[in-house]
Protein backbone atom coordinates (compact mmCIF):
# COMPACT_ATOMS: atom_id res chain seq x y z
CA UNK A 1 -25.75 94.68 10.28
CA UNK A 2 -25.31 91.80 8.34
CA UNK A 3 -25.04 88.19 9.94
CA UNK A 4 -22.50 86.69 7.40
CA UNK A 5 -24.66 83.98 5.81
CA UNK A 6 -26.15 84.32 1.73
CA UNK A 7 -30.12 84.12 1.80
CA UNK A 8 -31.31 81.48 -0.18
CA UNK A 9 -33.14 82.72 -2.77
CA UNK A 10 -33.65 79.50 -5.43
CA UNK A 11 -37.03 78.22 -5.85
CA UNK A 12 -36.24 74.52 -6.39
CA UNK A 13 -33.26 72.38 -4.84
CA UNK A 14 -30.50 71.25 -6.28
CA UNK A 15 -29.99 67.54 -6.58
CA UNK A 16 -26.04 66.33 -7.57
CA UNK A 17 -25.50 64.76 -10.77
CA UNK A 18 -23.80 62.07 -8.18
CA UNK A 19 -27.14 61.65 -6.72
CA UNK A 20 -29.05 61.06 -10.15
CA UNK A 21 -28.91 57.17 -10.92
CA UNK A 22 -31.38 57.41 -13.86
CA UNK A 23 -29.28 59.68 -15.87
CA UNK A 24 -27.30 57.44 -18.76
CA UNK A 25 -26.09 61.39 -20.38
CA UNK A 26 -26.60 65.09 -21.04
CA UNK A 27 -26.53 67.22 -23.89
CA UNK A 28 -27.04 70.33 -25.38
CA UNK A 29 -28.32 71.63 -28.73
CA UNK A 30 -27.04 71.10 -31.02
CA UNK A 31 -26.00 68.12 -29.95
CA UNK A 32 -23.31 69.36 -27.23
CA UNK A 33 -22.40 66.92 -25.04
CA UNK A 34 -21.99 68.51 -21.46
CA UNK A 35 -20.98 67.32 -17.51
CA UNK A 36 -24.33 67.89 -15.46
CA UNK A 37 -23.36 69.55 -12.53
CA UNK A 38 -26.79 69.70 -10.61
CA UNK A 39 -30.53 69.90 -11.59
CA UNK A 40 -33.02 71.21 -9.93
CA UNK A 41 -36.86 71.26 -11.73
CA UNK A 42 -36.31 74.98 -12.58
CA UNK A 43 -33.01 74.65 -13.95
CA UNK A 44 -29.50 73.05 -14.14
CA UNK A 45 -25.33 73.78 -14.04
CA UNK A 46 -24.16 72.08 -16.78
CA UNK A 47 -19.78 72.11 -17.56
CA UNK A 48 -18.11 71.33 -21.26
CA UNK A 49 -15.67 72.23 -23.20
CA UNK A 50 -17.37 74.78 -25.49
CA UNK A 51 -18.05 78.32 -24.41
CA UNK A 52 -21.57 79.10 -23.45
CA UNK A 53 -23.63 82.43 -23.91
CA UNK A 54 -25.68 84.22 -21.85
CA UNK A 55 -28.72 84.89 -22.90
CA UNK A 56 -28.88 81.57 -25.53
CA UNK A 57 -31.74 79.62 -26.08
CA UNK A 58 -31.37 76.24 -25.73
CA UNK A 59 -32.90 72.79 -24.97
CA UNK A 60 -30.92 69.97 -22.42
CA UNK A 61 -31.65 66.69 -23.74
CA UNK A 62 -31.44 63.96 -20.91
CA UNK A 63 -30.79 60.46 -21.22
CA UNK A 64 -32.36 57.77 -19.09
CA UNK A 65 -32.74 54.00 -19.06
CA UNK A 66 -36.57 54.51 -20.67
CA UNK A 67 -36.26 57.40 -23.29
CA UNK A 68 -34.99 60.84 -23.45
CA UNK A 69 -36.23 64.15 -21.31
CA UNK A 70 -36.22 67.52 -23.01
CA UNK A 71 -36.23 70.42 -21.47
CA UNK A 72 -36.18 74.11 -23.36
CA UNK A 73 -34.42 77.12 -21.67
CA UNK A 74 -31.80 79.84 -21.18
CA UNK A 75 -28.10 79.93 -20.45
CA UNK A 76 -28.49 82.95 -17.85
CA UNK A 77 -25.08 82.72 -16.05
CA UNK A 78 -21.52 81.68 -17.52
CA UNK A 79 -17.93 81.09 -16.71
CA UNK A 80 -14.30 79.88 -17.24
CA UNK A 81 -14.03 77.18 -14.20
CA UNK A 82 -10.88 75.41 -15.45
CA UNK A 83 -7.99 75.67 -17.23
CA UNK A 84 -6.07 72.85 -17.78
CA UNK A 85 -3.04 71.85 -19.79
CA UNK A 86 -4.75 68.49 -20.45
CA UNK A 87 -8.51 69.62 -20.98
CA UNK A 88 -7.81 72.91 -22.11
CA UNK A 89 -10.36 75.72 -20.77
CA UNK A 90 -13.43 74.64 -19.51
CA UNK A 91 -16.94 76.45 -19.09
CA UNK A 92 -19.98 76.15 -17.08
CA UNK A 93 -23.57 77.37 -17.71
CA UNK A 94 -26.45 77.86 -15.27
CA UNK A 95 -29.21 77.09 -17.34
CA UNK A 96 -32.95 78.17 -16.46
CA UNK A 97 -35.71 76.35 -17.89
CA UNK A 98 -38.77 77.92 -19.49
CA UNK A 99 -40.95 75.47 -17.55
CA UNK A 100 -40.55 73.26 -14.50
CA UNK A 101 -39.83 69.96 -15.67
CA UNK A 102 -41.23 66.77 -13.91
CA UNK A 103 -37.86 65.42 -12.43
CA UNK A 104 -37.42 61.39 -12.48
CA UNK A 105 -37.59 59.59 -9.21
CA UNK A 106 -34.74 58.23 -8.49
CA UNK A 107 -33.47 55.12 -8.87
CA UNK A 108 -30.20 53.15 -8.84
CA UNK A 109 -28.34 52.92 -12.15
CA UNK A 110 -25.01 54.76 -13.62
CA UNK A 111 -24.52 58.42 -13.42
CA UNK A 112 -22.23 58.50 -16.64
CA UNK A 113 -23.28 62.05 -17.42
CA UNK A 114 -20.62 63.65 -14.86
């Protein structure tokens, strides 16, 4: 018998891109510029325009007030979450990071990167 509710099985939480006042912008490599969903230490849900592959290697280039954060990793999840006649079709990516990264503390400023 099952009670109804999804066991949480992440290691990290999620913190909303809303919630992330030190982030200025996100990107992918090559240079893809994507929506940041969430982050989380061990990983992040990123959305854009461009289709993404499972299994890629990639890095997610952050951009705060004091420098950029780079983080290297793996698009392990994707799918179509819109389809628009204005934006067109639109993707997102659950990205898992080869390494915990040291997460900013946060602090008030513009969260442009949504």
């Amino acid at each position: 018998m099952t009670s109804g509710r999804a066991v949480e099985r992440r290691r990290h939480v999620r913190r909303p891109a809303a919630d992330l006042g030190w982030l200025e912008a996100a990107r992918l490599r090559p240079g893809l510029g994507v929506v940041l969903v969430d982050l989380s230490p061990g990983g992040a849900l990123v959305e854009t325009a461009t289709r993404l592959r499972p299994g890629t290697k990639t890095a997610l280039q952050l951009t705060v007030s004091d420098g950029d954060l780079r983080v290297s990793g793996e698009v392990v999840r994707a799918w179509v979450s819109a389809i628009g006649r204005e934006r067109g079709i639109l993707y997102r990516g659950a990205l898992r990071f080869d390494r915990p990264m040291d997460l900013p503390a946060s602090r008030p400023g513009p969260a442009s990167a949504r």
